[in-house]
PDB file of N, CA and C in Angstrom:
ATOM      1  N   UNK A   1       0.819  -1.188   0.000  1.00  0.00           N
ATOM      2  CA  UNK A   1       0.000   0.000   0.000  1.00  0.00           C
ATOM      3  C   UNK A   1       0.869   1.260   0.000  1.00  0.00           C
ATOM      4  N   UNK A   2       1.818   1.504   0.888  1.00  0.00           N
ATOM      5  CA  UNK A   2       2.940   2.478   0.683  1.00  0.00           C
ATOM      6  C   UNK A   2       3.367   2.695  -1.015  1.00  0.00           C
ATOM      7  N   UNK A   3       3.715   1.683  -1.941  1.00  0.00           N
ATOM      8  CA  UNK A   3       4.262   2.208  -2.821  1.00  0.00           C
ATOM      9  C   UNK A   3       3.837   2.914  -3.593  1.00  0.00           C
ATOM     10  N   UNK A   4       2.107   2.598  -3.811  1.00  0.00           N
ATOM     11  CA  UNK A   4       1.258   3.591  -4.447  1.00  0.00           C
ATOM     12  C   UNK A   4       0.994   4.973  -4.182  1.00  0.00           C
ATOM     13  N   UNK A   5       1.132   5.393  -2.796  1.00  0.00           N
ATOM     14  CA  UNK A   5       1.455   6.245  -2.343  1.00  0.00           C
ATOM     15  C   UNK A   5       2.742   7.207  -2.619  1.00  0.00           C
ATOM     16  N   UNK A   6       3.751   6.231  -2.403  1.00  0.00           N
ATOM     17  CA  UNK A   6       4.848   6.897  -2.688  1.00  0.00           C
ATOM     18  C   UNK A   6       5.080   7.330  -4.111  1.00  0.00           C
ATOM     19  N   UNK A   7       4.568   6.421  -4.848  1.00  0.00           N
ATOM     20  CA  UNK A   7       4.596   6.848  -6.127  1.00  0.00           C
ATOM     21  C   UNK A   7       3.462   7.869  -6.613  1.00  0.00           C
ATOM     22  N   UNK A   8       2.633   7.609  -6.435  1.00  0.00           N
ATOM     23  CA  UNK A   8       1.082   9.158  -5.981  1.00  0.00           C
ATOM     24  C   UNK A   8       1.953  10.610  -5.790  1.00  0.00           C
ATOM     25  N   UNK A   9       2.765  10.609  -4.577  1.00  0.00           N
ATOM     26  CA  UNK A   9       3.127  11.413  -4.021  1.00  0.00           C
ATOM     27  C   UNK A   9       4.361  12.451  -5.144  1.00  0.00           C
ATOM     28  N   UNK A  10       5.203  11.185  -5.316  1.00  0.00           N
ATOM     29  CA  UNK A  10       6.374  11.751  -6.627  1.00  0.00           C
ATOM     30  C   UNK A  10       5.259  12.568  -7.831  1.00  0.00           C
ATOM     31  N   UNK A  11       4.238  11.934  -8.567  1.00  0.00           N
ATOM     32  CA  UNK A  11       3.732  12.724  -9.253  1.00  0.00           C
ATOM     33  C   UNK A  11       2.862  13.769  -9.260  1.00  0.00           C
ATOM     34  N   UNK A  12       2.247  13.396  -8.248  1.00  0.00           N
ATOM     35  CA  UNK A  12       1.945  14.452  -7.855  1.00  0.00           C
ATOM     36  C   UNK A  12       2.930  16.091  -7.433  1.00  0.00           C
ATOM     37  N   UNK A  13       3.739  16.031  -7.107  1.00  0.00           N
ATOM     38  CA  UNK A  13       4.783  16.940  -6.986  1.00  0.00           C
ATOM     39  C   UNK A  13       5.692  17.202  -8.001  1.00  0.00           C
ATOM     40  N   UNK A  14       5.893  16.578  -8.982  1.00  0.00           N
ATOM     41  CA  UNK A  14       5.966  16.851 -10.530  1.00  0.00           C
ATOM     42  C   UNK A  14       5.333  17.702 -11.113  1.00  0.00           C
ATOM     43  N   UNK A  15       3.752  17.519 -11.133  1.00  0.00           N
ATOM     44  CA  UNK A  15       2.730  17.925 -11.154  1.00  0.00           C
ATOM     45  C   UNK A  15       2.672  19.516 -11.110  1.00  0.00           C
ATOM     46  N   UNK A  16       2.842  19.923  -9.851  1.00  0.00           N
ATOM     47  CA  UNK A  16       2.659  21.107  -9.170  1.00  0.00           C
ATOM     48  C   UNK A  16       4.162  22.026  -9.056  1.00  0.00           C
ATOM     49  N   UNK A  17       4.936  21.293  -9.463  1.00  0.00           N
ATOM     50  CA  UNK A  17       6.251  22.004  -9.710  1.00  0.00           C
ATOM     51  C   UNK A  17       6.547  22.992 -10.638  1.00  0.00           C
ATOM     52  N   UNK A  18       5.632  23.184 -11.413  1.00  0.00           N
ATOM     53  CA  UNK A  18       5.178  24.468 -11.983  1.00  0.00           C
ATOM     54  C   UNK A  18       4.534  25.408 -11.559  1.00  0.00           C
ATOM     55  N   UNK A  19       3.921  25.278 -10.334  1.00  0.00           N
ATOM     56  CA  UNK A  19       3.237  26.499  -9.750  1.00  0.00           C
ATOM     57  C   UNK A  19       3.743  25.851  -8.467  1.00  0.00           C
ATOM     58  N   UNK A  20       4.807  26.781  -7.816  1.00  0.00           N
ATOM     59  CA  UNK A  20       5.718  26.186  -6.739  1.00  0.00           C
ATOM     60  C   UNK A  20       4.760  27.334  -5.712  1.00  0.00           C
ATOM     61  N   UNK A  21       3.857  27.964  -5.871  1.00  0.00           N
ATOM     62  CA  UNK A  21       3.291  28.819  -4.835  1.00  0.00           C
ATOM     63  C   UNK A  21       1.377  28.238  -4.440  1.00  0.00           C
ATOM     64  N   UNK A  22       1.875  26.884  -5.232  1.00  0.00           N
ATOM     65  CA  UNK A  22       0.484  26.451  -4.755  1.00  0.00           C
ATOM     66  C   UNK A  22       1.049  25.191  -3.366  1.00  0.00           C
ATOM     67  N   UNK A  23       2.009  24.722  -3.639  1.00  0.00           N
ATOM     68  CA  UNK A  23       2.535  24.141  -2.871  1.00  0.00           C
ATOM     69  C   UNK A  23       2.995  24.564  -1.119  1.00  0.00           C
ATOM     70  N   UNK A  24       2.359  23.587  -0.110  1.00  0.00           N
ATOM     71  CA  UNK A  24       2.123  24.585   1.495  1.00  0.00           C
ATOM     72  C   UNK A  24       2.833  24.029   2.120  1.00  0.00           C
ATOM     73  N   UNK A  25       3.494  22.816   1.902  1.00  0.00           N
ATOM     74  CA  UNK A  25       4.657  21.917   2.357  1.00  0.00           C
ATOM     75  C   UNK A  25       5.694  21.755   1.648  1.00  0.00           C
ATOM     76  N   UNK A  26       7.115  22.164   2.352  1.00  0.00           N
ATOM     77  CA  UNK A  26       8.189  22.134   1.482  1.00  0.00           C
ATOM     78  C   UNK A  26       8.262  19.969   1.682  1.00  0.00           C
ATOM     79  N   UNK A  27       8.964  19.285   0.437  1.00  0.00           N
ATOM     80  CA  UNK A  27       9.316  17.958   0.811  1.00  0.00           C
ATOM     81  C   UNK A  27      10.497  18.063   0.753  1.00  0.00           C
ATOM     82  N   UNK A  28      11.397  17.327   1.577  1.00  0.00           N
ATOM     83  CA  UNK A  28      12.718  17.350   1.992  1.00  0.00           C
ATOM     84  C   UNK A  28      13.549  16.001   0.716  1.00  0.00           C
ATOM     85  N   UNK A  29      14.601  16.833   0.314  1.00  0.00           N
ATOM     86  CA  UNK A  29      15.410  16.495  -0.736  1.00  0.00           C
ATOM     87  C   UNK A  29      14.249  15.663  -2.218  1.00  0.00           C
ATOM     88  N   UNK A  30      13.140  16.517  -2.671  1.00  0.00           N
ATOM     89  CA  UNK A  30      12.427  15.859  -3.595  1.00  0.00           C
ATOM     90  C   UNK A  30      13.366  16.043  -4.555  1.00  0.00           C
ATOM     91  N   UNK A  31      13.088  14.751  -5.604  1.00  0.00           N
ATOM     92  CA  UNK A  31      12.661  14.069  -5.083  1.00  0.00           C
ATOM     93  C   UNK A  31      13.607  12.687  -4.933  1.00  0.00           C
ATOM     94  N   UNK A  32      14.855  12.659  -4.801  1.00  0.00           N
ATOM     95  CA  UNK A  32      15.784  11.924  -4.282  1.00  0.00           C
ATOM     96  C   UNK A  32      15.235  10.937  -2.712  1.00  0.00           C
ATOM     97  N   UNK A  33      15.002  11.651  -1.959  1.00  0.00           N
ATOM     98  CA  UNK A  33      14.129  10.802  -0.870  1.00  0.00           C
ATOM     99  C   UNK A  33      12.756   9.995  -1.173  1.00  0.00           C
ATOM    100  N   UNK A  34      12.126  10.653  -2.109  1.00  0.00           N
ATOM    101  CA  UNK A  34      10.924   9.853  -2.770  1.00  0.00           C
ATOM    102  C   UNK A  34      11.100   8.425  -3.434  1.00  0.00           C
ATOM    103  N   UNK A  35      12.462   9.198  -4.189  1.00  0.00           N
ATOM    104  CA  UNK A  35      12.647   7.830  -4.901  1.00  0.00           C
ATOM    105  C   UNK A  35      13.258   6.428  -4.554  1.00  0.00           C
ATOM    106  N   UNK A  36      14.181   6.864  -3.351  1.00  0.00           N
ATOM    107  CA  UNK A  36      14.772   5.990  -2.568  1.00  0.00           C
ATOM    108  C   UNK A  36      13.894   5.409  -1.810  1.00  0.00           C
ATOM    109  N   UNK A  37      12.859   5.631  -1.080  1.00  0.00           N
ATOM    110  CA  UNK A  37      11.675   5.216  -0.451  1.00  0.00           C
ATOM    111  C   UNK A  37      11.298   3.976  -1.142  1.00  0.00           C
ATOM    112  N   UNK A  38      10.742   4.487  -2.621  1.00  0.00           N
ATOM    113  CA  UNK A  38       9.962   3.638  -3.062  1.00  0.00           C
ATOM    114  C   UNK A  38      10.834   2.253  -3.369  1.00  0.00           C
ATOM    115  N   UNK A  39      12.627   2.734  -3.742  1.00  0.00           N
ATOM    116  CA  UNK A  39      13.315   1.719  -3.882  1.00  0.00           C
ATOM    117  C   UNK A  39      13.510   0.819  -2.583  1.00  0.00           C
ATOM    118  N   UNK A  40      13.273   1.453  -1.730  1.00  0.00           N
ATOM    119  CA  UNK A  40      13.446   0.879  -0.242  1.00  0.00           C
ATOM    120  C   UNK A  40      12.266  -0.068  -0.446  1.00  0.00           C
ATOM    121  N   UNK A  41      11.015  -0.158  -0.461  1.00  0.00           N
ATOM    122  CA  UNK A  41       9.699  -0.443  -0.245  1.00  0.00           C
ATOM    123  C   UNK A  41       9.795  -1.919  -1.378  1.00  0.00           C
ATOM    124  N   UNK A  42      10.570  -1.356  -2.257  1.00  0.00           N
ATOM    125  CA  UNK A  42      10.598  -2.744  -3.170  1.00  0.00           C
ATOM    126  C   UNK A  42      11.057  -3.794  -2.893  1.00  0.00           C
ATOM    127  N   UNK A  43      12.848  -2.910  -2.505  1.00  0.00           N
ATOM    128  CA  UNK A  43      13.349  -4.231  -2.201  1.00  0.00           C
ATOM    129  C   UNK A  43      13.622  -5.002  -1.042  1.00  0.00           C
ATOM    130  N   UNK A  44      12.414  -4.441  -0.124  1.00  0.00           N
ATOM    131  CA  UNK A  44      12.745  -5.416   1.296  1.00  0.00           C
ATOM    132  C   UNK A  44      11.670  -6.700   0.582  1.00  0.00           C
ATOM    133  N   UNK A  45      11.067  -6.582   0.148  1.00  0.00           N
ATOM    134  CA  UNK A  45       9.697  -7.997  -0.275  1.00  0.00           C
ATOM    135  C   UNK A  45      11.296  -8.878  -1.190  1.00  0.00           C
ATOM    136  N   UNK A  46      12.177  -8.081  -2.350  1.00  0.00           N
ATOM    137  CA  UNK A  46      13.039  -9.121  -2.911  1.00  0.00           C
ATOM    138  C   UNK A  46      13.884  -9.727  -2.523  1.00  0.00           C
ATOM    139  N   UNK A  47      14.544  -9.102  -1.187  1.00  0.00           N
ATOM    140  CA  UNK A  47      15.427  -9.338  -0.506  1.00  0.00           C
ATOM    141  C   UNK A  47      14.834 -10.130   0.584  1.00  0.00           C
ATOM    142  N   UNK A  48      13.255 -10.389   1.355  1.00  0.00           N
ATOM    143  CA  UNK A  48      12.930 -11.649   1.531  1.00  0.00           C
ATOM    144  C   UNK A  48      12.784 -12.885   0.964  1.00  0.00           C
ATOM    145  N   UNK A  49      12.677 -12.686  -0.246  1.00  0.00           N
ATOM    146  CA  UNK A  49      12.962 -14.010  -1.340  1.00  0.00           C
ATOM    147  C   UNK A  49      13.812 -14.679  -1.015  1.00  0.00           C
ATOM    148  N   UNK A  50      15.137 -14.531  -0.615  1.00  0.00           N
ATOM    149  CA  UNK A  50      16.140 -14.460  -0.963  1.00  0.00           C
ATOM    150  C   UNK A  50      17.000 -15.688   0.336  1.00  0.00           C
ATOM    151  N   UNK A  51      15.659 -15.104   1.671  1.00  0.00           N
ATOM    152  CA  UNK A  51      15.944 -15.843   2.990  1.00  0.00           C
ATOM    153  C   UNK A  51      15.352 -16.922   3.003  1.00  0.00           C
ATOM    154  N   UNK A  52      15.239 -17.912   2.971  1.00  0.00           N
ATOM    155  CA  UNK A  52      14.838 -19.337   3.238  1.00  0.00           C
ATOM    156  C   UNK A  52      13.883 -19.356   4.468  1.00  0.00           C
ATOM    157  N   UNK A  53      13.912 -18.565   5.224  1.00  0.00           N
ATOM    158  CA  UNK A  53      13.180 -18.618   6.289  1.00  0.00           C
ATOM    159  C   UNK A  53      11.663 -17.985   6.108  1.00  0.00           C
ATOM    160  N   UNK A  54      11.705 -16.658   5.198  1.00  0.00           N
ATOM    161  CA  UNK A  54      10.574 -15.685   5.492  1.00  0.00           C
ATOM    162  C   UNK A  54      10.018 -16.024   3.799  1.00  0.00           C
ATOM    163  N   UNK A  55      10.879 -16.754   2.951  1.00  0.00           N
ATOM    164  CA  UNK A  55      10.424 -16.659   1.748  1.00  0.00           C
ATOM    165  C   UNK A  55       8.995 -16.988   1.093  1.00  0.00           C
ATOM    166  N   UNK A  56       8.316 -18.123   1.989  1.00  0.00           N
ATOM    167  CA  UNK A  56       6.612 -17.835   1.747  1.00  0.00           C
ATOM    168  C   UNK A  56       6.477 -16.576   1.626  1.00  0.00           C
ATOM    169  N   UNK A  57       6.399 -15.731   2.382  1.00  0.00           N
ATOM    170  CA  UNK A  57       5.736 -14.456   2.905  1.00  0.00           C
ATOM    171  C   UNK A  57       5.576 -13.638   1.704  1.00  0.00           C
ATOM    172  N   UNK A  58       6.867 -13.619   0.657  1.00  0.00           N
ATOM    173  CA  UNK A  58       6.816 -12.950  -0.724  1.00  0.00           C
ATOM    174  C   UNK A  58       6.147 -13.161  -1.579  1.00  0.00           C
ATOM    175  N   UNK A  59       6.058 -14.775  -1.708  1.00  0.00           N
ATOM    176  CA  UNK A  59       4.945 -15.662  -2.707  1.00  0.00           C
ATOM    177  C   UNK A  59       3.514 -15.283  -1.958  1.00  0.00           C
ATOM    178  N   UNK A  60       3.274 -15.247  -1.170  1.00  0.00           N
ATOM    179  CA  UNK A  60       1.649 -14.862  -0.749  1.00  0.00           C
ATOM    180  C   UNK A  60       1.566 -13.293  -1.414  1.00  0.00           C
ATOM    181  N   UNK A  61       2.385 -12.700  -0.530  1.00  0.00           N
ATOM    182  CA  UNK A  61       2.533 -11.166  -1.177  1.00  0.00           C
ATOM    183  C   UNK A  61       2.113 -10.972  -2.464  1.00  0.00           C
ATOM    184  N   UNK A  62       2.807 -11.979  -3.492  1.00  0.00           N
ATOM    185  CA  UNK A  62       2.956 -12.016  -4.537  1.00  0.00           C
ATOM    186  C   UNK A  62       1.008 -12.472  -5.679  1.00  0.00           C
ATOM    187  N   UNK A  63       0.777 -13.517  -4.652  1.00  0.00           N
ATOM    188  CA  UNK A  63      -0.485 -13.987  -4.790  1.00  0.00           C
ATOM    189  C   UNK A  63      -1.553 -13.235  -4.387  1.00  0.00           C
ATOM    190  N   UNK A  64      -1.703 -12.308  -3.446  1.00  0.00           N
ATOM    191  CA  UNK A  64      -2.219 -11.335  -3.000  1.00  0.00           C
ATOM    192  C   UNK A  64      -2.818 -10.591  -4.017  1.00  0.00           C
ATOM    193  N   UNK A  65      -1.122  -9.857  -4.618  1.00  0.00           N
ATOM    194  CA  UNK A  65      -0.960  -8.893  -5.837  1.00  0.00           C
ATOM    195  C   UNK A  65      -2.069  -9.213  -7.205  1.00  0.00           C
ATOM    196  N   UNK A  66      -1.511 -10.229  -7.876  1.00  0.00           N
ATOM    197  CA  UNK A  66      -1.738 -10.990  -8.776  1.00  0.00           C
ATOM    198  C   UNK A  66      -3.773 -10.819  -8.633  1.00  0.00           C
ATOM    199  N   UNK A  67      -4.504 -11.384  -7.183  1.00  0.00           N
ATOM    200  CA  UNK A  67      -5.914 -11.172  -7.167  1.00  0.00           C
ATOM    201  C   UNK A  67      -6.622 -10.326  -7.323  1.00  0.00           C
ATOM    202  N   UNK A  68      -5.547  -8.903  -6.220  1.00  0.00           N
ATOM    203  CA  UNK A  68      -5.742  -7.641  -7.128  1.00  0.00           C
ATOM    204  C   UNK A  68      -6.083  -6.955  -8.140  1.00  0.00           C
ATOM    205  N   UNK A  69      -5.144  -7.400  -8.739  1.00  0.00           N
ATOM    206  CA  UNK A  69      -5.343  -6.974 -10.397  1.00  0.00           C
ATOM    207  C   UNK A  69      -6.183  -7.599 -11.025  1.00  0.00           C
ATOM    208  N   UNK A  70      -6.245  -9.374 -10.859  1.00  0.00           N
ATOM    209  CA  UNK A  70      -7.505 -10.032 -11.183  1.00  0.00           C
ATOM    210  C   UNK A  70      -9.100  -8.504 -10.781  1.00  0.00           C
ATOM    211  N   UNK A  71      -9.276  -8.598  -9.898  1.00  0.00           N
ATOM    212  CA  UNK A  71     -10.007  -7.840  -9.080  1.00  0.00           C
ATOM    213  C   UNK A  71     -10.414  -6.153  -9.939  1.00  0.00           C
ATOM    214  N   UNK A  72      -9.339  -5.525 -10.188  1.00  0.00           N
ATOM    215  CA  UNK A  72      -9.518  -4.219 -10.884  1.00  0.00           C
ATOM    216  C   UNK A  72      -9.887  -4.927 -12.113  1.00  0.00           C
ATOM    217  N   UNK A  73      -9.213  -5.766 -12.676  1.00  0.00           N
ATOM    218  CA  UNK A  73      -9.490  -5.728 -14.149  1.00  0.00           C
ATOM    219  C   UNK A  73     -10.752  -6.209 -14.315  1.00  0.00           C
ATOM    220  N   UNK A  74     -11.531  -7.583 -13.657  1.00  0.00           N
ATOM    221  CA  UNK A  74     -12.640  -7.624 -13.493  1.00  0.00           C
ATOM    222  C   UNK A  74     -13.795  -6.366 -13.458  1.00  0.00           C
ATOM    223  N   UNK A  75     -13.171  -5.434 -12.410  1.00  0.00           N
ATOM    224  CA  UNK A  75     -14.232  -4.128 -12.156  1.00  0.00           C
ATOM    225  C   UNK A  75     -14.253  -3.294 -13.506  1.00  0.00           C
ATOM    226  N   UNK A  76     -12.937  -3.035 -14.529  1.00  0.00           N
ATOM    227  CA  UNK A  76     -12.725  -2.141 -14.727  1.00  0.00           C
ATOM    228  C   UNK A  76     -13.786  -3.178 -16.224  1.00  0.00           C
ATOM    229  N   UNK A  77     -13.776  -4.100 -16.465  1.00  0.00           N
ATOM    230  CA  UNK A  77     -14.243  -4.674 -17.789  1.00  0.00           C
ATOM    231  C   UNK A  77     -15.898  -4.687 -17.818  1.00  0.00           C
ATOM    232  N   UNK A  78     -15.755  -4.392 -16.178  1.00  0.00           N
ATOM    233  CA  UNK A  78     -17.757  -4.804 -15.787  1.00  0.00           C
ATOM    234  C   UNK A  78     -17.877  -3.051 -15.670  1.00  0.00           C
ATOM    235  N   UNK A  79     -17.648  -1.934 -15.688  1.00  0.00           N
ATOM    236  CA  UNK A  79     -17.636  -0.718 -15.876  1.00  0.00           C
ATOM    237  C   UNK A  79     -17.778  -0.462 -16.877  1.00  0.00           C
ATOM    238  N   UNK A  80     -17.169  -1.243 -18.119  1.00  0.00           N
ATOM    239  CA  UNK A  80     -17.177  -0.738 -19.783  1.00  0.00           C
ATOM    240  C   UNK A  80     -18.094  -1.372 -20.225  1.00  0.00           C
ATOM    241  N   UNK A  81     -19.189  -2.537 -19.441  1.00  0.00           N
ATOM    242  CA  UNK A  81     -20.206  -2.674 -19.766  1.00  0.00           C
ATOM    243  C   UNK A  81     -21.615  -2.309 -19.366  1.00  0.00           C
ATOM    244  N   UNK A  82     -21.454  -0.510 -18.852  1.00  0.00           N
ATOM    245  CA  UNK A  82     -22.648  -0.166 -18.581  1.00  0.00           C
ATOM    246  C   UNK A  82     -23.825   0.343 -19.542  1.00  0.00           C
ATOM    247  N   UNK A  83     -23.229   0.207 -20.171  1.00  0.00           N
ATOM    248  CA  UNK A  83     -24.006   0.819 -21.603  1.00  0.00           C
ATOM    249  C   UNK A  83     -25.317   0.028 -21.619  1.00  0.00           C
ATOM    250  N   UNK A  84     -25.357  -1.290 -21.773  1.00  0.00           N
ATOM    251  CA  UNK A  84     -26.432  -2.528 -21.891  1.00  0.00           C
ATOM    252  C   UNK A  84     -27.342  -2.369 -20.181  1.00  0.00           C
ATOM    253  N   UNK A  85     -28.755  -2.491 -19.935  1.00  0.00           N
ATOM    254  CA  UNK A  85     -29.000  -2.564 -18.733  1.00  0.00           C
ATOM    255  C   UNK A  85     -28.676  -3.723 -18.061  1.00  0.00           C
ATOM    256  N   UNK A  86     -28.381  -3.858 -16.572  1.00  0.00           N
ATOM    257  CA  UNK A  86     -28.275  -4.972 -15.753  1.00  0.00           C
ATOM    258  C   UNK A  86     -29.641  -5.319 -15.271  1.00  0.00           C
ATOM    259  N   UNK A  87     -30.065  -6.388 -15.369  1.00  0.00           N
ATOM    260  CA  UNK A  87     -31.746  -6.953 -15.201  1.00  0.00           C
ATOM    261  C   UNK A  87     -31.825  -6.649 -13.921  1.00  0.00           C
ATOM    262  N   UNK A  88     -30.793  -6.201 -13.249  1.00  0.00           N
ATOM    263  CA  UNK A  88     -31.339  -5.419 -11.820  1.00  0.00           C
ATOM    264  C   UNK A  88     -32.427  -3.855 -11.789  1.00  0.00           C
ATOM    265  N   UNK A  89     -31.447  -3.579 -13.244  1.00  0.00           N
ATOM    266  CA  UNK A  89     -32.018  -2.558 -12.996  1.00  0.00           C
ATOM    267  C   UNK A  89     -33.541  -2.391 -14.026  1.00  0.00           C
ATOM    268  N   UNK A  90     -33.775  -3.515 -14.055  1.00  0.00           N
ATOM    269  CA  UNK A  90     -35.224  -3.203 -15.123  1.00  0.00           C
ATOM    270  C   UNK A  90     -36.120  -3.619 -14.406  1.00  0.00           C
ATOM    271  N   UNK A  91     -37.257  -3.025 -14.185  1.00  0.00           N
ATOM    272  CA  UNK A  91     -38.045  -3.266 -13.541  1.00  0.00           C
ATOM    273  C   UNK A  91     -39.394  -4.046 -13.975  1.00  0.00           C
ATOM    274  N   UNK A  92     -40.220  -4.886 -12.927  1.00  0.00           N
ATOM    275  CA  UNK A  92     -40.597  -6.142 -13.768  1.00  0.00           C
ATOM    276  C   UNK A  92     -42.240  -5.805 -13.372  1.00  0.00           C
ATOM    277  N   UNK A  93     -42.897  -5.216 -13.991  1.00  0.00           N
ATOM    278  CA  UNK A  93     -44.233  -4.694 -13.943  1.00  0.00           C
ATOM    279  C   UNK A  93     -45.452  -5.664 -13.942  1.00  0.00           C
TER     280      UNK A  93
END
């Protein structure tokens, strides 16, 4: 959940780096600290791979991920079919 964030955050401040007077929080060393973050955030999950001990933990992680996206892409394919009615929504007189 952090990385989306962190990565949210980098573009967002890209973003607005053209109007540096809309901005109410300075971020400290942007975005060099942003980016290291997110590299941080990556590679502790690869660098558990790596241990014999904790290495399930990545593959679930990993399986987690993977349902996810199952999950959006499902939503996002049942969204592009609103056009047609859902027999929920027809009403049966």
């Amino acid at each position: 959940m952090y990385l989306p964030i962190t990565l949210s955050q980098l573009r967002q401040r890209r973003l607005e780096a053209g109007a540096p007077e809309r901005l109410k929080v300075r971020m400290w060393l942007f975005p060099r600290l942003g980016c290291a973050t997110a590299l941080a955030i990556v590679a502790i999950p690869v660098s558990m791979y790596f241990v014999a001990d904790s290495r399930s933990k990545p593959s679930s992680l990993l399986a987690r991920g993977v349902a996810l996206l199952a999950y959006a892409a499902g939503r996002a394919l049942r969204s592009g079919r609103r056009d047609t009615p859902d027999t929920a929504d027809v009403a049966v007189e």
